[in-house]
Structure formats: structure tokens, C-alpha cells
C-alpha atoms as a PDB file:
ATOM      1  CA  UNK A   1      35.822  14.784 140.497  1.00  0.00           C
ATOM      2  CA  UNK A   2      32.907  13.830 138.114  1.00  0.00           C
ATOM      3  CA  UNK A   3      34.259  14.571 134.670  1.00  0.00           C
ATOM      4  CA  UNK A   4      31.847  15.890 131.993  1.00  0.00           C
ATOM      5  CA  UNK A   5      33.272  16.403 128.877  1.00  0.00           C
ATOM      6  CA  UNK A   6      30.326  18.703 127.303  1.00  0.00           C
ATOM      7  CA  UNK A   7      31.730  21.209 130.308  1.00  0.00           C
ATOM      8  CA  UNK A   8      33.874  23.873 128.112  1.00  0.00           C
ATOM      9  CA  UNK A   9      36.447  23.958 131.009  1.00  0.00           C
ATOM     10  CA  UNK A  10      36.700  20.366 131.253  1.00  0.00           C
ATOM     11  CA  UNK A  11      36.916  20.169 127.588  1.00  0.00           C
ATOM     12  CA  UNK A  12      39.897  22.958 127.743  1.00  0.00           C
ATOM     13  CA  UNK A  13      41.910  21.125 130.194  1.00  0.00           C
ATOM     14  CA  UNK A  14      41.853  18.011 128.159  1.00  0.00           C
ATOM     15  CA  UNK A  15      42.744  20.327 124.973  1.00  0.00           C
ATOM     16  CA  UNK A  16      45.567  21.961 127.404  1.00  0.00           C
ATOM     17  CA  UNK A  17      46.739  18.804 128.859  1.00  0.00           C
ATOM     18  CA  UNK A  18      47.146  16.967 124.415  1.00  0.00           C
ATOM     19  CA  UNK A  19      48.685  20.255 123.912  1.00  0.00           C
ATOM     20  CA  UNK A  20      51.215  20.595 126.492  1.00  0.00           C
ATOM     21  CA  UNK A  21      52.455  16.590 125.813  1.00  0.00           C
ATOM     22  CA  UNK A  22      52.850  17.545 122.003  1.00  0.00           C
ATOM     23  CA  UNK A  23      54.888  20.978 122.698  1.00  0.00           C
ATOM     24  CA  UNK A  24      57.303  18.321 124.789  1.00  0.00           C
ATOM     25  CA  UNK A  25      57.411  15.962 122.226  1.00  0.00           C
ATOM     26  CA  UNK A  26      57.857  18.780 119.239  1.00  0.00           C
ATOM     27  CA  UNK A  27      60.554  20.332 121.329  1.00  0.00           C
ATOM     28  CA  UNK A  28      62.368  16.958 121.565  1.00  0.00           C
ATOM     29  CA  UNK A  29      62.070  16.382 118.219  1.00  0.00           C
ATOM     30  CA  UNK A  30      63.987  19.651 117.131  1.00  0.00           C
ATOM     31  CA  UNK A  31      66.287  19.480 119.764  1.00  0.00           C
ATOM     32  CA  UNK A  32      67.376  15.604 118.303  1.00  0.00           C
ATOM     33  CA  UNK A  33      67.170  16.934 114.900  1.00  0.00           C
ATOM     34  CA  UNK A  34      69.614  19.648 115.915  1.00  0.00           C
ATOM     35  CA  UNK A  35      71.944  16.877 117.215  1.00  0.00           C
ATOM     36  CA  UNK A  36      71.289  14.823 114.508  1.00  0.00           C
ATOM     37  CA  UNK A  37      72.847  16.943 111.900  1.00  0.00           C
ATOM     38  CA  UNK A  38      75.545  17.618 114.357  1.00  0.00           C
ATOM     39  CA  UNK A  39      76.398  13.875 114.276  1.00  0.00           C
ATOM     40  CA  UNK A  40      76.336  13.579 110.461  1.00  0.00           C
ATOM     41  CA  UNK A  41      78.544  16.833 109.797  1.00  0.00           C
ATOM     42  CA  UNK A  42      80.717  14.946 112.361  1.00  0.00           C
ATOM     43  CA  UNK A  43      80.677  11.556 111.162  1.00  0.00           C
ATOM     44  CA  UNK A  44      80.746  13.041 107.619  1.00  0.00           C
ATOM     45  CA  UNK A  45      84.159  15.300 107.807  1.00  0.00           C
ATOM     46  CA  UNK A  46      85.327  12.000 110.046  1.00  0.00           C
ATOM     47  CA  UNK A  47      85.273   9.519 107.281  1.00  0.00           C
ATOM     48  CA  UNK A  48      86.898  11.729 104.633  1.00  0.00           C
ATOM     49  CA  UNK A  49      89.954  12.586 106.660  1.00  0.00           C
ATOM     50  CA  UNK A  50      90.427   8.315 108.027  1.00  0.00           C
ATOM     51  CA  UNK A  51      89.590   6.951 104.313  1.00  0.00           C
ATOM     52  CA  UNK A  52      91.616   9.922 102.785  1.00  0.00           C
ATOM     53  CA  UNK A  53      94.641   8.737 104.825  1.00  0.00           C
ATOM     54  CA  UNK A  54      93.869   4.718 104.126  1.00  0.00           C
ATOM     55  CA  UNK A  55      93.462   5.334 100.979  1.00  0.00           C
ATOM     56  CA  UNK A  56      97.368   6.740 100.810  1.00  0.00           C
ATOM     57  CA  UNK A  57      98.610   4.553 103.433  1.00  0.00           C
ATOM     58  CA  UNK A  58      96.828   1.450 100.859  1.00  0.00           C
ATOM     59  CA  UNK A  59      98.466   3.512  97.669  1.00  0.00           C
ATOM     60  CA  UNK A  60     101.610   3.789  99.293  1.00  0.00           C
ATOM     61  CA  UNK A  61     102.096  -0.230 100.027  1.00  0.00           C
ATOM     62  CA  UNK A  62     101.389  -1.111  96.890  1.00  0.00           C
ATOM     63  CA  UNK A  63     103.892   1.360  95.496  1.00  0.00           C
ATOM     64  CA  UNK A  64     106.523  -0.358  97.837  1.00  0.00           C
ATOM     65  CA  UNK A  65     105.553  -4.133  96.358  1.00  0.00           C
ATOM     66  CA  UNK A  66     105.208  -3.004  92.815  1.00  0.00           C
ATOM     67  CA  UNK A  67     108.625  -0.995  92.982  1.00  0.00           C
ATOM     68  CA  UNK A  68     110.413  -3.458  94.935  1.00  0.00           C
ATOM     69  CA  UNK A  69     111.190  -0.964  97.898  1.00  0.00           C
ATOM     70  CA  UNK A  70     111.614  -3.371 100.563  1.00  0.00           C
ATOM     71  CA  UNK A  71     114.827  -3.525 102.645  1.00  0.00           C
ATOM     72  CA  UNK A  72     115.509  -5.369 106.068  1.00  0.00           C
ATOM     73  CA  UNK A  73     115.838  -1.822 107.072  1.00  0.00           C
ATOM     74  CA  UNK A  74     112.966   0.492 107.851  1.00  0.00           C
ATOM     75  CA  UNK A  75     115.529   3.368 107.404  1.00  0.00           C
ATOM     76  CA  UNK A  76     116.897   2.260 104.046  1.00  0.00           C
ATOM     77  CA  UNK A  77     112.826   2.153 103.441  1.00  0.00           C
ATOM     78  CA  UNK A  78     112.201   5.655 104.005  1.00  0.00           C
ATOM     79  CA  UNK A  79     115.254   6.127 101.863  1.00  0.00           C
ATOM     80  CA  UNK A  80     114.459   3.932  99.052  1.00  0.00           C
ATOM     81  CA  UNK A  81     110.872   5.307  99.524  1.00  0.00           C
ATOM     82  CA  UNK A  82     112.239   9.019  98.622  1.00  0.00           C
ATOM     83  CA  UNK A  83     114.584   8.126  96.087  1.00  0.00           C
ATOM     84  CA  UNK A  84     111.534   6.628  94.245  1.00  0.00           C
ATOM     85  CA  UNK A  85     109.508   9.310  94.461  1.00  0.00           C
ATOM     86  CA  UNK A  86     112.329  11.926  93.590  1.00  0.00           C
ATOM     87  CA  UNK A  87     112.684  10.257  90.251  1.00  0.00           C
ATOM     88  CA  UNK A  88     109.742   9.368  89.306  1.00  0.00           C
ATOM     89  CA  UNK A  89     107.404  12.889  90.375  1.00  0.00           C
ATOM     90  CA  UNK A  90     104.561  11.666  89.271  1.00  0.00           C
ATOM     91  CA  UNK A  91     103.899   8.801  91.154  1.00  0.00           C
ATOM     92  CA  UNK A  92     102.465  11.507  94.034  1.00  0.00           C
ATOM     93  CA  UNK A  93      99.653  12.108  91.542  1.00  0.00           C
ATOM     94  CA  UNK A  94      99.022   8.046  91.393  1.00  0.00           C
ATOM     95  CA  UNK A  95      99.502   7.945  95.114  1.00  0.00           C
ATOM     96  CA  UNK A  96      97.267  10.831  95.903  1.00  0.00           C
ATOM     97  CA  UNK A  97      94.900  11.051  93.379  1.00  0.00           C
ATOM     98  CA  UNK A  98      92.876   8.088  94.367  1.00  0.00           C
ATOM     99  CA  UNK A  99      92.621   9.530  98.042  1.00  0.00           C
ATOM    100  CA  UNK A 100      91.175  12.427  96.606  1.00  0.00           C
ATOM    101  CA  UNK A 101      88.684  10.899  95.081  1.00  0.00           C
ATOM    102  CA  UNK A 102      87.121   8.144  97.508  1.00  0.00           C
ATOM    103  CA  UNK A 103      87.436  10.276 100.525  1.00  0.00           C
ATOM    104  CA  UNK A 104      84.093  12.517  99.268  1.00  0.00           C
ATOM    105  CA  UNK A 105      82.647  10.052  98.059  1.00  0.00           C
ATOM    106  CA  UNK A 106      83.166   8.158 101.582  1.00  0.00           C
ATOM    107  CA  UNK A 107      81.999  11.101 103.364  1.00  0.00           C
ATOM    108  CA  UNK A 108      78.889  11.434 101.029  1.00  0.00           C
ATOM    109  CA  UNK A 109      77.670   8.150 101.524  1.00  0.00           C
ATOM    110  CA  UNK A 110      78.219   8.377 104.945  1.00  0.00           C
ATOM    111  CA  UNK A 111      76.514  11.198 105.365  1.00  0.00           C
ATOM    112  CA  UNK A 112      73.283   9.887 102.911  1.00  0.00           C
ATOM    113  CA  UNK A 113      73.610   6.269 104.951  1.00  0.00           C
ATOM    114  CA  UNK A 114      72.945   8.371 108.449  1.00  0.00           C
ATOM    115  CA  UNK A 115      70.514  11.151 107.086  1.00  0.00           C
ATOM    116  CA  UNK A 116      68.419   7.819 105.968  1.00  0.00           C
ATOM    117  CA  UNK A 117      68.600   6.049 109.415  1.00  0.00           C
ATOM    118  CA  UNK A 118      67.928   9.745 111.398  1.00  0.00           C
ATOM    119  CA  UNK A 119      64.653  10.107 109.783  1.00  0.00           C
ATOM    120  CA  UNK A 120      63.910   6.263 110.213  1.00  0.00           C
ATOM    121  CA  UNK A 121      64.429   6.765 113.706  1.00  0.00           C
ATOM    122  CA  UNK A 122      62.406   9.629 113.990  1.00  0.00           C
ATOM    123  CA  UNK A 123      59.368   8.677 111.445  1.00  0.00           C
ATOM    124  CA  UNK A 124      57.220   7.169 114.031  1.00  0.00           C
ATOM    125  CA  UNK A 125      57.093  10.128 116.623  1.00  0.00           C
ATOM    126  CA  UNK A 126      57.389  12.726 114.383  1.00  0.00           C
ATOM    127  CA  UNK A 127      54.419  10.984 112.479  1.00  0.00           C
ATOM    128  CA  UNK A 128      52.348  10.226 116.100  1.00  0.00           C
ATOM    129  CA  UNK A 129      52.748  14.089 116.670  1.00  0.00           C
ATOM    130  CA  UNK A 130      51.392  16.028 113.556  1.00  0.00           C
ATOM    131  CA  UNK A 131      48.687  13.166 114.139  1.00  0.00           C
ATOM    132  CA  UNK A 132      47.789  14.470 117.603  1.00  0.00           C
ATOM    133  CA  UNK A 133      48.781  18.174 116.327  1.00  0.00           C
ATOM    134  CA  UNK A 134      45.581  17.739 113.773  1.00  0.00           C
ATOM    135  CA  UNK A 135      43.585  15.856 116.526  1.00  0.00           C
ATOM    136  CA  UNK A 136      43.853  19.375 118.630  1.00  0.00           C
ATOM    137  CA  UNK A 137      43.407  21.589 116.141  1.00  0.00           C
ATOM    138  CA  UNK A 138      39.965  19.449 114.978  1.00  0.00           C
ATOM    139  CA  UNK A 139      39.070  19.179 119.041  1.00  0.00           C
ATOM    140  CA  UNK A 140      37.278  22.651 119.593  1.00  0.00           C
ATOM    141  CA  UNK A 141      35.180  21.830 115.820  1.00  0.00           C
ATOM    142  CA  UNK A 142      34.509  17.841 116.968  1.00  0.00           C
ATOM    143  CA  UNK A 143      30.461  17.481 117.745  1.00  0.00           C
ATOM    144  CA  UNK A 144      29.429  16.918 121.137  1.00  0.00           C
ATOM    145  CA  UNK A 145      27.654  13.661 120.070  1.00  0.00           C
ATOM    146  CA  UNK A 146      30.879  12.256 119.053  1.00  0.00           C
ATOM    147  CA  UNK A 147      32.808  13.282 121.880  1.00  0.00           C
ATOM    148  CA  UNK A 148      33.893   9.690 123.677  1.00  0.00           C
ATOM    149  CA  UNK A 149      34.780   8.358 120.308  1.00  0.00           C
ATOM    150  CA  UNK A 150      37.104  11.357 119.233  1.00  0.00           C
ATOM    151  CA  UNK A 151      38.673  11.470 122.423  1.00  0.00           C
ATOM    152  CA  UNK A 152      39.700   7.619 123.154  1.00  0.00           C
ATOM    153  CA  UNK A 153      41.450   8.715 119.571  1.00  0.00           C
ATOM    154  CA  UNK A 154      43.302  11.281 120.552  1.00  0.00           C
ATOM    155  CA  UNK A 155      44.367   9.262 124.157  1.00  0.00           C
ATOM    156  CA  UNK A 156      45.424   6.219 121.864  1.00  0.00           C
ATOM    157  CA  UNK A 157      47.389   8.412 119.833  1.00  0.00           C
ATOM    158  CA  UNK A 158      48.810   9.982 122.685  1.00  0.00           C
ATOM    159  CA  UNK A 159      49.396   6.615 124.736  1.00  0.00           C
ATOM    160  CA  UNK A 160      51.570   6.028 122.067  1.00  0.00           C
ATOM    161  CA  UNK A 161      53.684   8.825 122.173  1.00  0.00           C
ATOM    162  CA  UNK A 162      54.219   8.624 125.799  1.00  0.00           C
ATOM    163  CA  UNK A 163      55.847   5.356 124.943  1.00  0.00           C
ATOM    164  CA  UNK A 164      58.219   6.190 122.146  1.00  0.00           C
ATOM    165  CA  UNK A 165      59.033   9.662 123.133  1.00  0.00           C
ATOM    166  CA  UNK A 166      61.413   8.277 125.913  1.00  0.00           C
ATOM    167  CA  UNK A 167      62.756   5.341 123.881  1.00  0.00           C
ATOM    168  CA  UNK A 168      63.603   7.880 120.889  1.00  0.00           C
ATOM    169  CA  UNK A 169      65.333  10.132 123.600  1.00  0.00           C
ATOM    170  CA  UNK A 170      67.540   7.600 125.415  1.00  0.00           C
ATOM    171  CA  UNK A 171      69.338   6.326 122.320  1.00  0.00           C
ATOM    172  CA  UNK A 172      70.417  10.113 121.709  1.00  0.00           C
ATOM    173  CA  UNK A 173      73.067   9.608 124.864  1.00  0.00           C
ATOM    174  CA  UNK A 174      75.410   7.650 122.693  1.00  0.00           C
ATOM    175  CA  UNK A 175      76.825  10.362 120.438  1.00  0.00           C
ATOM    176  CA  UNK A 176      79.038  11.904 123.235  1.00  0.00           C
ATOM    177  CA  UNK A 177      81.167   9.045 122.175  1.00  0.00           C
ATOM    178  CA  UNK A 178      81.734  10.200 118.907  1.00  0.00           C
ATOM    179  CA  UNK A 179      82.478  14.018 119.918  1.00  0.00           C
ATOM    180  CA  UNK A 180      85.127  12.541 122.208  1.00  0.00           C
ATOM    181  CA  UNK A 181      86.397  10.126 119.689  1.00  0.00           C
ATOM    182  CA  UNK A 182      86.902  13.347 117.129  1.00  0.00           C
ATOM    183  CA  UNK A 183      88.150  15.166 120.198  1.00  0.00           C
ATOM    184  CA  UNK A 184      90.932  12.968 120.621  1.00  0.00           C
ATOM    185  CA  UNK A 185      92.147  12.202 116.871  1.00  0.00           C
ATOM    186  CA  UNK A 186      92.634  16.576 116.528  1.00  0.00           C
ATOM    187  CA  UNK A 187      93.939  16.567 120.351  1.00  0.00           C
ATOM    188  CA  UNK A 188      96.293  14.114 119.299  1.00  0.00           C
ATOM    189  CA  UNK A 189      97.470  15.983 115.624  1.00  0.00           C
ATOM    190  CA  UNK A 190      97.776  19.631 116.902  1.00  0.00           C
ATOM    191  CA  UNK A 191      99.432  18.472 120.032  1.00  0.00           C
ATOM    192  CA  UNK A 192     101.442  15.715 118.114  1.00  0.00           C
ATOM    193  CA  UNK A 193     101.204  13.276 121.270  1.00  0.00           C
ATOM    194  CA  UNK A 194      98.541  10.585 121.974  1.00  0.00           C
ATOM    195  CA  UNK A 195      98.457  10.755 125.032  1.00  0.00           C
ATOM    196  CA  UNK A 196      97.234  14.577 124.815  1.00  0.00           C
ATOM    197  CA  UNK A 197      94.752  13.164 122.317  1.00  0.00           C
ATOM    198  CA  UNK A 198      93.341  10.662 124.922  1.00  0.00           C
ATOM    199  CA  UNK A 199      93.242  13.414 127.704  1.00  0.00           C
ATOM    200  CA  UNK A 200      91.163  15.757 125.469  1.00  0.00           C
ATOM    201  CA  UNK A 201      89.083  13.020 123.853  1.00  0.00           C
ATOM    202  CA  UNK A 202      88.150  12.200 127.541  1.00  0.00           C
ATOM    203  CA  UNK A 203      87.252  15.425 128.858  1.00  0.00           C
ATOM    204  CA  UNK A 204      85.103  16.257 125.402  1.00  0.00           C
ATOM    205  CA  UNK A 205      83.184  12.829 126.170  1.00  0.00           C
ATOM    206  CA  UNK A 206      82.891  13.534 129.977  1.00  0.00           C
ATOM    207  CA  UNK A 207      81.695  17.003 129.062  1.00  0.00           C
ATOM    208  CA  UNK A 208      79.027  15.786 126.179  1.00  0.00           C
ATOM    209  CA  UNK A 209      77.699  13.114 128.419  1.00  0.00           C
ATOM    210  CA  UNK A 210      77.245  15.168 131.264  1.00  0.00           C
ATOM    211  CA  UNK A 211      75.342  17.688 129.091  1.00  0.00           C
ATOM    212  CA  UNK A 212      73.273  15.471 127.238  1.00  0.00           C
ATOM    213  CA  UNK A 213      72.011  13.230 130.673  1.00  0.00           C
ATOM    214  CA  UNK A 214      71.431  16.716 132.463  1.00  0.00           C
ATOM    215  CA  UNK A 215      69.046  17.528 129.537  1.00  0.00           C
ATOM    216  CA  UNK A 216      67.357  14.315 129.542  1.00  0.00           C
ATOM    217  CA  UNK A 217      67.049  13.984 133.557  1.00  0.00           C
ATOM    218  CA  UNK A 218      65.843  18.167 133.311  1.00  0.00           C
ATOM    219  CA  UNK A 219      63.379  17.525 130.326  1.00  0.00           C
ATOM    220  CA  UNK A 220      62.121  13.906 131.361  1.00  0.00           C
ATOM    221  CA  UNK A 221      60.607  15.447 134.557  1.00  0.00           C
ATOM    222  CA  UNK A 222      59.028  17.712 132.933  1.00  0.00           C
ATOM    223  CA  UNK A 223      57.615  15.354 130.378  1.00  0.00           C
ATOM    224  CA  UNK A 224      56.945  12.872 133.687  1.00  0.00           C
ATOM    225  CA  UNK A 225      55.011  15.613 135.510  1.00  0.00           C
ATOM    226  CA  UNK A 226      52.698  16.789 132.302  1.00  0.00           C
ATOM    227  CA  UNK A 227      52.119  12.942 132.025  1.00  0.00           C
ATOM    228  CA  UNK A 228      50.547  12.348 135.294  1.00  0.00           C
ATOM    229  CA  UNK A 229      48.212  15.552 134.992  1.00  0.00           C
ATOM    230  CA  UNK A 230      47.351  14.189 131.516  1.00  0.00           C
ATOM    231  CA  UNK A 231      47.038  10.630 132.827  1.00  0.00           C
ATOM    232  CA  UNK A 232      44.631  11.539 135.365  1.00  0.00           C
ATOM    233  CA  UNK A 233      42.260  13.877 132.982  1.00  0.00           C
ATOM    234  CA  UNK A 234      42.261  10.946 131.110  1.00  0.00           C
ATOM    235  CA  UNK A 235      40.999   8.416 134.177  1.00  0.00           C
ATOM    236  CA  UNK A 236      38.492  11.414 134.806  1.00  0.00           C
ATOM    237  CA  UNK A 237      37.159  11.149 130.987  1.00  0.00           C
ATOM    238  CA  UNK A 238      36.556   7.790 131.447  1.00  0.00           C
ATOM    239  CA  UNK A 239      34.879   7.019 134.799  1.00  0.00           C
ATOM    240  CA  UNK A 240      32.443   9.096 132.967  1.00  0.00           C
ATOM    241  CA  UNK A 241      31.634   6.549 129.803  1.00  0.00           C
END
């Protein structure tokens, strides 16, 4: 088929074709987003419960140097180790204060640190698409005269998201790790046994990669099927320069 691109129908199924390749990358984008924030509420309350406890595990060997604690016995530890703290109370607040304290601000930067690389590793689509989102909306206004140069535009701009749209997806698959690693520390504290922990921390991880790789395989077809109608419009546009 001859493709004429001062034909109005022509012109609307290259329009339709931009449009339908955006709507796939926008919905990616919120559905990442979405996860995103899942990840850093995640990786956030994470950090403040494992530095929390260093921080009194750290407190609570230096307590045993500084107070001479140490015994060849771990039970005359514990011992000497409750003495201590019987008769001299406020040692907890030494002990526990400092955990108090670096465990937000742990979890704060943590959760700053991966807000910061999120966006960085969404910048470049999310700036490709309200570029081709402006192309369309300018499409139906665009002169006839300068229709061949505005289009190759819009096709470079949407070469490119064709190629970072999957790249930006794919990474996403790793964070079923961290949902099973959470899994299995609470698993492993309400059940009081590790090897609960492990079971559940398996299962979550199973369950969140399964999800996320039946999303990807359902959504990349889709995205691979709108491709090839918009690759071939495109091949049709330019036989005709």
C-alpha cells in the first residue's frame, strides 16, 4: 500500500499508531512508579528495624568491654550482663538511645538515596514520552508542507522509546527479592524459627516473581504487537519520501 500522508485516514492511523505506543509506555511508567514506592517504603521500614538492632547489638559490646563483663562463661555473661544493668538503670537509656536515633535517620537516607536513583532511572522515558505526548497533540495543527520533517521527528522520538521501554521494564524483576527477603526476617520473628522464616521468604519470592514475569510476558506482547503495526506505518511513510 502506497502511503500518502496528506490522506486524513492515513494521517489518523499514524496519529493512532504514536498514540497507542505512548498509552503503553505511560501505563508502564505508573505501574513502575507504583512499585517503586513499594520498594522504598520496603527498603525504608527495612533499614530502621536492622540498624536499630546493630546499633544495640554495637551499644551493647561496648558496654561489656567498658564494664569489664567478660567471663569464660556465656552464662555468667548474661548474668553479669543483668546485674549491670540492674544497678546501674540508666545505662538502657545509653544503650538505647543511640538506636533510636540513627535508625530514622538510616531509614531517611535510605529512602532519599532510592527516591533519587527511581527517578534517575526513569528520567529518560518518562522524558521521551511527554516529548512524543506534545508531538501528538501538535500532529493534527502541523502544516502539510512540513509533514516528512515533523514526522521522521516523532518516529526518532519514538524509535527511542521502543528501545528503553523494555530495558526500563526488565530491571523491575529484581525486587521480588527484596519482598521475599522481608518475608522471611517477619516469618522468622512471629514464628520464632528460621527455618519458618526461609519457607515463607521463599514462597513470598516465588509468588512476586511469578507475578511480576506474568505482567511483563502479558504486557510485552502487547507492546510487541502495537510495535509491528507501528513499525510498518512507519515503512509505509517512508517508501513514500
Amino acid at each position: 500500500m502506497t502511503f500518502n500522508p496528506a490522506d486524513p485516514k492515513q494521517r489518523e492511523q499514524i496519529k493512532s499508531s504514536l498514540t497507542s505506543t505512548v498509552e503503553i509506555a505511560e501505563g508502564w511508567l505508573k505501574r513502575i512508579r507504583r512499585r517503586q514506592l513499594q520498594v522504598r517504603i520496603i527498603t525504608t521500614l527495612l533499614t530502621i528495624f536492622l540498624v536499630f538492632f546493630a546499633t544495640l547489638i554495637f551499644d551493647a559490646i561496648i558496654l561489656l568491654f567498658s564494664a569489664n563483663l567478660f567471663s569464660t562463661s556465656n552464662s555468667e555473661l548474661g548474668v553479669n550482663f543483668n546485674n549491670y544493668i540492674a544497678q546501674h538503670p540508666g545505662i538502657l537509656y545509653r544503650l538505647v538511645g543511640p538506636a533510636f536515633l540513627t535508625a530514622p535517620i538510616a531509614g531517611i537516607a535510605a529512602y532519599l538515596f532510592l527516591r533519587w536513583r527511581h527517578r534517575s532511572q526513569l528520567r529518560e522515558l518518562s522524558s521521551l514520552t511527554s516529548q512524543m505526548k506534545k508531538k501528538i497533540q501538535e500532529y493534527d495543527l502541523q502544516p502539510k508542507t512540513n509533514e516528512e520533517g515533523f514526522v521522521q521527528d516523532a518516529f526518532s522520538l519514538m524509535d527511542r522509546i521502543l528501545t528503553v521501554l523494555p530495558e526500563t521494564v526488565r530491571k523491575r524483576n529484581q525486587d521480588s527479592l527484596l519482598f521475599g527477603f522481608v518475608a522471611f526476617i517477619v516469618g522468622s520473628i512471629v514464628a520464632g524459627n528460621g527455618a519458618v522464616g526461609v519457607l515463607v521468604g521463599v514462597l513470598v519470592w516465588l509468588y512476586f516473581r511469578y507475578e511480576a514475569n506474568k505482567s511483563y510476558e502479558r504486557e510485552i506482547a502487547k507492546f510487541e504487537e502495537q510495535k509491528k503495526i507501528y513499525e510498518q506505518r512507519k515503512n509505509d511513510f517512508l517508501e513514500t519520501l
